[in-house]
Protein backbone atom coordinates (compact mmCIF):
# COMPACT_ATOMS: atom_id res chain seq x y z
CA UNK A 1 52.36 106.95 156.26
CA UNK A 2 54.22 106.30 152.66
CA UNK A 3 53.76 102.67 151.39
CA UNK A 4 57.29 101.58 150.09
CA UNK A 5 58.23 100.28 146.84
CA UNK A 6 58.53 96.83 148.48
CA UNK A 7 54.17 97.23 149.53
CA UNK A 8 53.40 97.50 145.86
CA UNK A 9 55.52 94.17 144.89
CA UNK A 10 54.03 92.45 147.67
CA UNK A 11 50.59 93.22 146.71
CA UNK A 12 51.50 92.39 143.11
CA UNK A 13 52.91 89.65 143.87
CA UNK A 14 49.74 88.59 146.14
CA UNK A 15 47.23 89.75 143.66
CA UNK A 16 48.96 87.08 141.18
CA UNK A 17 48.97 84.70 143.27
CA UNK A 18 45.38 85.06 144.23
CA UNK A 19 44.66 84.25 140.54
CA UNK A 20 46.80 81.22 140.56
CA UNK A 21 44.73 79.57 142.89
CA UNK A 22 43.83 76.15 142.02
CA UNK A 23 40.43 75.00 141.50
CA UNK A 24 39.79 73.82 144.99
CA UNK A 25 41.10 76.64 146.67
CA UNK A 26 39.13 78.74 144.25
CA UNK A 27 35.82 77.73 145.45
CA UNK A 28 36.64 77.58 148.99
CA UNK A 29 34.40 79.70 151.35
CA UNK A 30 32.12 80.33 148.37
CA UNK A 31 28.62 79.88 147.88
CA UNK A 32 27.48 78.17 144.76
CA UNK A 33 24.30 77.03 145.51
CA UNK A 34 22.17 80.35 144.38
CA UNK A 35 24.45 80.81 141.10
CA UNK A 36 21.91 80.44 138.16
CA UNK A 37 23.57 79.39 134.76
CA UNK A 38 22.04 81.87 131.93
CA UNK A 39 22.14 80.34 128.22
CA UNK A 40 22.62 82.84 125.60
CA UNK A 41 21.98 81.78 122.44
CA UNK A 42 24.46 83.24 119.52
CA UNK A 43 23.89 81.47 116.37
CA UNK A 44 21.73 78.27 115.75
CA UNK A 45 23.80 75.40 117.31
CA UNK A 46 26.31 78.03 119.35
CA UNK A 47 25.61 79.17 122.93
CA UNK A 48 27.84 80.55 125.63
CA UNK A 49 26.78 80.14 129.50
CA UNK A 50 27.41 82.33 132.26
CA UNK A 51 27.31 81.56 135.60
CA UNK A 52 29.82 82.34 137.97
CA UNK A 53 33.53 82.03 136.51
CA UNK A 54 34.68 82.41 132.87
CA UNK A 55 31.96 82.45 130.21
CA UNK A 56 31.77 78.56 128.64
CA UNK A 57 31.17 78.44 124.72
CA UNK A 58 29.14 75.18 124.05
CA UNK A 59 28.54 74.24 119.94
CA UNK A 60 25.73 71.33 119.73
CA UNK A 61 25.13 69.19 116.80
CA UNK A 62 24.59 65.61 115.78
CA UNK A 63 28.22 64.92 116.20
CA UNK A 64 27.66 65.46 119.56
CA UNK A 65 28.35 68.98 121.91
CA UNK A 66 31.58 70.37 122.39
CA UNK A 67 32.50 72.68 125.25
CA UNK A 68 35.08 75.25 125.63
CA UNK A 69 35.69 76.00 129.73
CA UNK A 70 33.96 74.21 132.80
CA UNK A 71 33.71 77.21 135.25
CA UNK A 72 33.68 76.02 139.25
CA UNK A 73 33.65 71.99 140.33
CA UNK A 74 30.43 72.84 142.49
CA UNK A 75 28.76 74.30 139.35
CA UNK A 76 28.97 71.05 137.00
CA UNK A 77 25.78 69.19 137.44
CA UNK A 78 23.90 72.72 137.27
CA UNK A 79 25.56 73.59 133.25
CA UNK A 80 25.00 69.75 132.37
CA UNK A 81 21.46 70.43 132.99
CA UNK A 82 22.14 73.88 131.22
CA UNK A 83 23.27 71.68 127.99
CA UNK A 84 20.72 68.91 128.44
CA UNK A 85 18.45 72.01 127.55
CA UNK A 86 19.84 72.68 124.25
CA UNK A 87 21.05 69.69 122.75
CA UNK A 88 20.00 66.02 123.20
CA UNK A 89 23.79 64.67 122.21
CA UNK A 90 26.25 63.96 124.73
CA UNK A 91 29.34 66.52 125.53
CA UNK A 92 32.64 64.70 124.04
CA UNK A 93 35.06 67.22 123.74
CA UNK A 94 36.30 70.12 126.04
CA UNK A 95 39.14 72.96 125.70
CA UNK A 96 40.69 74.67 128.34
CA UNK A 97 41.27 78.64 127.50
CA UNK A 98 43.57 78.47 130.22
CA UNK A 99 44.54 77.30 134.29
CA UNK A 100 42.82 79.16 136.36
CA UNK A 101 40.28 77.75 138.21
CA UNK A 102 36.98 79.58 137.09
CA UNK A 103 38.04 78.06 133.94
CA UNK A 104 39.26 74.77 134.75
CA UNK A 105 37.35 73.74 138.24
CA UNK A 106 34.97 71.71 136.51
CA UNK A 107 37.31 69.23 134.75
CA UNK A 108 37.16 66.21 137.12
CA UNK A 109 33.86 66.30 136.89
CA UNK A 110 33.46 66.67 133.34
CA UNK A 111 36.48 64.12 132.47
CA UNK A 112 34.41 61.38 134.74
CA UNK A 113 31.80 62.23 132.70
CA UNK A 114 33.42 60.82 129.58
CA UNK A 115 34.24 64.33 128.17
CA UNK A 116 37.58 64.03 126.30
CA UNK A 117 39.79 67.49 127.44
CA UNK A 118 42.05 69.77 125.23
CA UNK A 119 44.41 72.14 126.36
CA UNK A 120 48.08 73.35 125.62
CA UNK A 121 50.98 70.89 127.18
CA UNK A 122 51.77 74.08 129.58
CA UNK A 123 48.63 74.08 131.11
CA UNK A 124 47.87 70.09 131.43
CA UNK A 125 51.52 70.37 133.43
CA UNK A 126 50.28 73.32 135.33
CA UNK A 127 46.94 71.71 136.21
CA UNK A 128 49.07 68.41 137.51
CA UNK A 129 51.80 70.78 139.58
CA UNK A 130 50.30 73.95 140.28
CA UNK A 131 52.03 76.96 141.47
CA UNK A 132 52.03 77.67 144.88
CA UNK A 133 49.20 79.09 146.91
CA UNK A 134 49.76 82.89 147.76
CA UNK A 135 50.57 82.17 151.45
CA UNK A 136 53.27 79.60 150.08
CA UNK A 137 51.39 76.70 150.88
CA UNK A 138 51.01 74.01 148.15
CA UNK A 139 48.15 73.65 145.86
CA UNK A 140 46.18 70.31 145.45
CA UNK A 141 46.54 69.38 141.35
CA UNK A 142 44.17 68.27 139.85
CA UNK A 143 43.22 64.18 139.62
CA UNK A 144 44.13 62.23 136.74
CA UNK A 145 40.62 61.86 135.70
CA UNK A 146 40.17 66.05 135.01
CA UNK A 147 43.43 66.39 133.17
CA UNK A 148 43.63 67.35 129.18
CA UNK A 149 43.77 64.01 126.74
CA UNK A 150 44.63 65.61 124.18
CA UNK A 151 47.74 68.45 124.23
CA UNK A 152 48.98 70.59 121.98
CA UNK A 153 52.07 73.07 120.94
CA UNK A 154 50.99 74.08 117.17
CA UNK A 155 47.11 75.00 115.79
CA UNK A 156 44.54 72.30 115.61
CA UNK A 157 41.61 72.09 113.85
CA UNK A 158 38.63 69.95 115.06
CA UNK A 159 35.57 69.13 112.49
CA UNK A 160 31.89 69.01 114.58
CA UNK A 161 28.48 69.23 113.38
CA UNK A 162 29.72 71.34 110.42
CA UNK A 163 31.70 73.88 112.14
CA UNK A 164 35.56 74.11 111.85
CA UNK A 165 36.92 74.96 115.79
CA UNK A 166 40.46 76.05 115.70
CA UNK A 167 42.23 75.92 118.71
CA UNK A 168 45.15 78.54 118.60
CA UNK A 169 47.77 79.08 121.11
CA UNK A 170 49.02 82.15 121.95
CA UNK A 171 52.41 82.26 123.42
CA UNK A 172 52.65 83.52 127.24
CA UNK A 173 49.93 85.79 127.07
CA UNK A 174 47.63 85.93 130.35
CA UNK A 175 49.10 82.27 131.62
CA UNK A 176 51.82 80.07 129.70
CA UNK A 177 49.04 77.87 128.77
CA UNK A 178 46.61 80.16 126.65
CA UNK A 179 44.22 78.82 123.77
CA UNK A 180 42.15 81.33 121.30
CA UNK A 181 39.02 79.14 120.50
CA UNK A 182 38.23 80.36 116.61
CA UNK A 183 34.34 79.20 115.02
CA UNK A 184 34.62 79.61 111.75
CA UNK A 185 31.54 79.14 110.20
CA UNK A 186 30.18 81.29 113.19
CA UNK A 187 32.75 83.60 112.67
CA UNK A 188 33.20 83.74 116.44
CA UNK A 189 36.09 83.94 118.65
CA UNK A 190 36.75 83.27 122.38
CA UNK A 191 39.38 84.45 124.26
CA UNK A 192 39.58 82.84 127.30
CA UNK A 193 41.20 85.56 129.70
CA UNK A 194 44.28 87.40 127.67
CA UNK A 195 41.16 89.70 126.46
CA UNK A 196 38.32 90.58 128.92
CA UNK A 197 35.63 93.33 127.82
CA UNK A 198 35.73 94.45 131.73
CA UNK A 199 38.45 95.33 133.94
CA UNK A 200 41.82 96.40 133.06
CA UNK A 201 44.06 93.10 132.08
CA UNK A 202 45.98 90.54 133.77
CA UNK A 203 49.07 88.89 132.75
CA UNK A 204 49.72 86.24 135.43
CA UNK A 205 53.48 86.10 136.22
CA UNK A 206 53.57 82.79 138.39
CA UNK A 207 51.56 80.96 135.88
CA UNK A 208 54.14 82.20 132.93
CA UNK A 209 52.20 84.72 131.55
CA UNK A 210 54.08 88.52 129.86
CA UNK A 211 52.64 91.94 128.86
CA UNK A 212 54.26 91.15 125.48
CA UNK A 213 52.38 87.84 125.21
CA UNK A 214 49.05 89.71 126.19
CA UNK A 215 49.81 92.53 123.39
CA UNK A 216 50.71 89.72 121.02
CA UNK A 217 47.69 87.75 121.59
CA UNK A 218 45.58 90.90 121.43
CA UNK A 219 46.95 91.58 118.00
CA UNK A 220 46.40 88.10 116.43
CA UNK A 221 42.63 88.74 117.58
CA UNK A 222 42.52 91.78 115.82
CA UNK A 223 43.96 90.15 112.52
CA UNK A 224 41.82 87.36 112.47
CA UNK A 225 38.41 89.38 112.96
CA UNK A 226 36.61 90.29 110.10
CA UNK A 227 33.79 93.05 110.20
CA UNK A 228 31.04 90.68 111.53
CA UNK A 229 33.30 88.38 113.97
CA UNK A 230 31.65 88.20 117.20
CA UNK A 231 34.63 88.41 120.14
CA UNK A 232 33.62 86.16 123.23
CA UNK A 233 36.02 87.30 126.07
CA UNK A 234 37.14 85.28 129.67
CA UNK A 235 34.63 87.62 131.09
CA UNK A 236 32.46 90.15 130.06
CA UNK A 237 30.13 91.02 127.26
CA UNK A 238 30.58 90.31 123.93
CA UNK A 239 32.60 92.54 121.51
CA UNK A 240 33.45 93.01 117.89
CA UNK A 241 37.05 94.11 116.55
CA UNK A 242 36.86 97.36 117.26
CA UNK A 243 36.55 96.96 121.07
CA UNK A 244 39.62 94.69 120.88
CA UNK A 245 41.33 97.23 118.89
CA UNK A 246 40.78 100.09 121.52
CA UNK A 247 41.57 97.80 124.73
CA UNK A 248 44.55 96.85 123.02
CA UNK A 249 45.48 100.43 122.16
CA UNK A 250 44.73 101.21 125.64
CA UNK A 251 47.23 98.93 127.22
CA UNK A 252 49.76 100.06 124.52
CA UNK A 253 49.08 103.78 125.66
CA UNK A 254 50.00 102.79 129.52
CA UNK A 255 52.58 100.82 128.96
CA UNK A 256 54.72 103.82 127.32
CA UNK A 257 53.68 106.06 130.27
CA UNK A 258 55.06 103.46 132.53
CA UNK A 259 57.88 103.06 130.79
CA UNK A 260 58.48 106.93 130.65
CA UNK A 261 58.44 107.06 133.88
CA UNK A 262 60.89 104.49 134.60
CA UNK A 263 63.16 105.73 132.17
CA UNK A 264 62.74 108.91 134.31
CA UNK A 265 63.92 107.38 137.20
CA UNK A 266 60.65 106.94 138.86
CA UNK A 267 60.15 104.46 141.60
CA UNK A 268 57.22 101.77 141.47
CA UNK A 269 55.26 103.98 143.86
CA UNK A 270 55.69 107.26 142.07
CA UNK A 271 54.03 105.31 139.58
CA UNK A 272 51.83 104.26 141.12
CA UNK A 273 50.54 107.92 142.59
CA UNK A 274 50.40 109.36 139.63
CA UNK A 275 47.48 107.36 138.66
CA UNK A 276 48.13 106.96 134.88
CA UNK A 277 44.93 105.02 134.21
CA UNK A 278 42.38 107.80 135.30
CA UNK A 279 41.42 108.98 132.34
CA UNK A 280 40.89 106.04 130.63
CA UNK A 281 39.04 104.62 134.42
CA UNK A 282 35.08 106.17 133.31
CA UNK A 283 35.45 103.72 129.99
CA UNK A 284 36.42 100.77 131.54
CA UNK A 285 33.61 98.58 132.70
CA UNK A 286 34.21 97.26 136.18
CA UNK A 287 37.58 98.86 136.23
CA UNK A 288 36.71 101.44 139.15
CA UNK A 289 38.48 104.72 140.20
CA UNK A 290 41.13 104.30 141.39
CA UNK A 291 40.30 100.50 141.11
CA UNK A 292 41.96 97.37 142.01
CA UNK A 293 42.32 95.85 138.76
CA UNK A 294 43.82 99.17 137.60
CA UNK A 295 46.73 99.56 140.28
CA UNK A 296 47.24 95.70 140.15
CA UNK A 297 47.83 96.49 136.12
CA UNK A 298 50.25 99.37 136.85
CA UNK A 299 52.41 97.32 139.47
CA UNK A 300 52.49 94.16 137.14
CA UNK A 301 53.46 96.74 134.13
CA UNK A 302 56.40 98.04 136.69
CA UNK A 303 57.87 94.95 137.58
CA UNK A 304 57.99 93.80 134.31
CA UNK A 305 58.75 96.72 132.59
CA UNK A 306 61.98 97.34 135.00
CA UNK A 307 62.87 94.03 134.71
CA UNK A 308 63.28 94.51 130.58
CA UNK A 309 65.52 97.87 131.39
């Protein structure tokens, strides 16, 4: 039986909103208590933690630690002890890449904790009235307690146990609310979730994020790498420019095949058949054939695409 053009919306529309999901709803029905937070160290006072969520960036120091991303609520007291291992100084400051939940589920606890929280004005708003849940019912916001101090429109630069952190927005880009995290010294750069180095990418629509944000934020990664900059995506290992360079290229490359094909007078599920991503589906690391993430890419691509006609 043919799926109609209206199927692939919906499950757009439904994938999106899936990602939307607040932090509470996020960990809902999920089991936490086998998760195991890995510390990987990068240079001598930087480390990034994975656990379950986003990866977290954590620079120690005298001046005390400073973390970017908190990952799930029911994981906090298990990367505390995580941090406790590597520094002896108390976390003060924390930036939000973004909303989403496996980013930003941790914040209560973290902001009761005395941590002081950064993020851009769009996602402190977002946080405090989320968007819907994808069934339509409403999502709790976050408490008082967990939301950003400290907000932002324009670059800022914070000075911590030697290092100079710049926190850069970039404009619309996975969510409304997106902040590159730049280490300067380090020479690294995290992402939060406009780049990952697995999957295809995500722009989410009902969280105000664009396919020309994403390619925009892409390209300011690109221009402020240098030959040893060490990339730290949302999720996924890390990268150097080159990597960015090619996803980027990548998304360009689909992009003008889905716009082709709309220009041809294609519907969203000839589109979708054709299956424009296969070739690039064997290099993409947790992308799959024919893959969720990929189809979920195409269909966001469509409806954004023939909304610009």
């Amino acid at each position: 039986m043919k799926k109609s053009t209206g199927f692939y919306l919906r499950a757009a529309v439904a994938a999106a909103g899936a990602i939307a999901l607040s932090a509470s709803a996020w960990a809902q029905g999920q089991d936490f208590s086998k998760v195991e937070i890995k510390t990987n160290k990068v240079t001598n006072n930087f480390y990034t933690l994975d656990g379950q969520g986003g990866t977290i960036g954590v620079l120690t120091g005298p001046d005390g630690t400073f973390m970017v991303d908190s990952q799930f609520a029911p994981l906090s007291d298990k990367i505390m002890a995580a941090i406790k291992q590597i520094s002896t100084t108390p976390i003060r400051f924390m930036v939000n890449t973004h909303v989403h939940g496996d980013h930003t589920g941790g914040d209560e606890n973290f902001g009761k904790a005395g941590v002081t929280i950064f993020a851009r004005e769009e996602l402190r708003e977002r946080l405090a009235h989320p968007a819907p849940l994808a069934n339509g019912n409403p999502a709790p916001a976050t408490a008082a307690v967990g939301l950003p101090v400290i907000t932002y429109d324009g670059p800022v630069k914070i000075h911590l146990n030697g290092e100079v952190i710049d926190l850069i927005p970039v404009r619309a880009a996975h969510t409304d609310g997106d902040t590159m995290v730049k280490f300067e010294n380090a020479d690294i750069i995290m992402t939060g979730d406009f780049y990952r180095s697995l999957g295809y990418p995500f722009f989410d629509k009902a969280n105000g994020g664009s396919l020309n944000g994403l390619i925009g934020g892409l390209d300011e990664v690109i221009a402020l790498c240098g030959p040893n900059t060490k990339v730290v995506p949302g999720h996924g290992a890390t990268v150097d420019r080159t990597a960015v360079a090619a996803h980027r290229d990548m998304v360009l490359a689909i992009r003008d095949e889905v716009k082709k094909m709309i220009a041809e007078g294609k519907s969203q599920q000839d589109v979708a058949a054709a299956k424009i991503t296969a070739k690039w589906d064997p290099k993409v690391v947790g992308g799959g054939t024919p893959g969720a993430q990929a189809d979920r890419f195409i269909a966001a691509l469509y409806t954004e695409l023939k909304a610009q006609k």
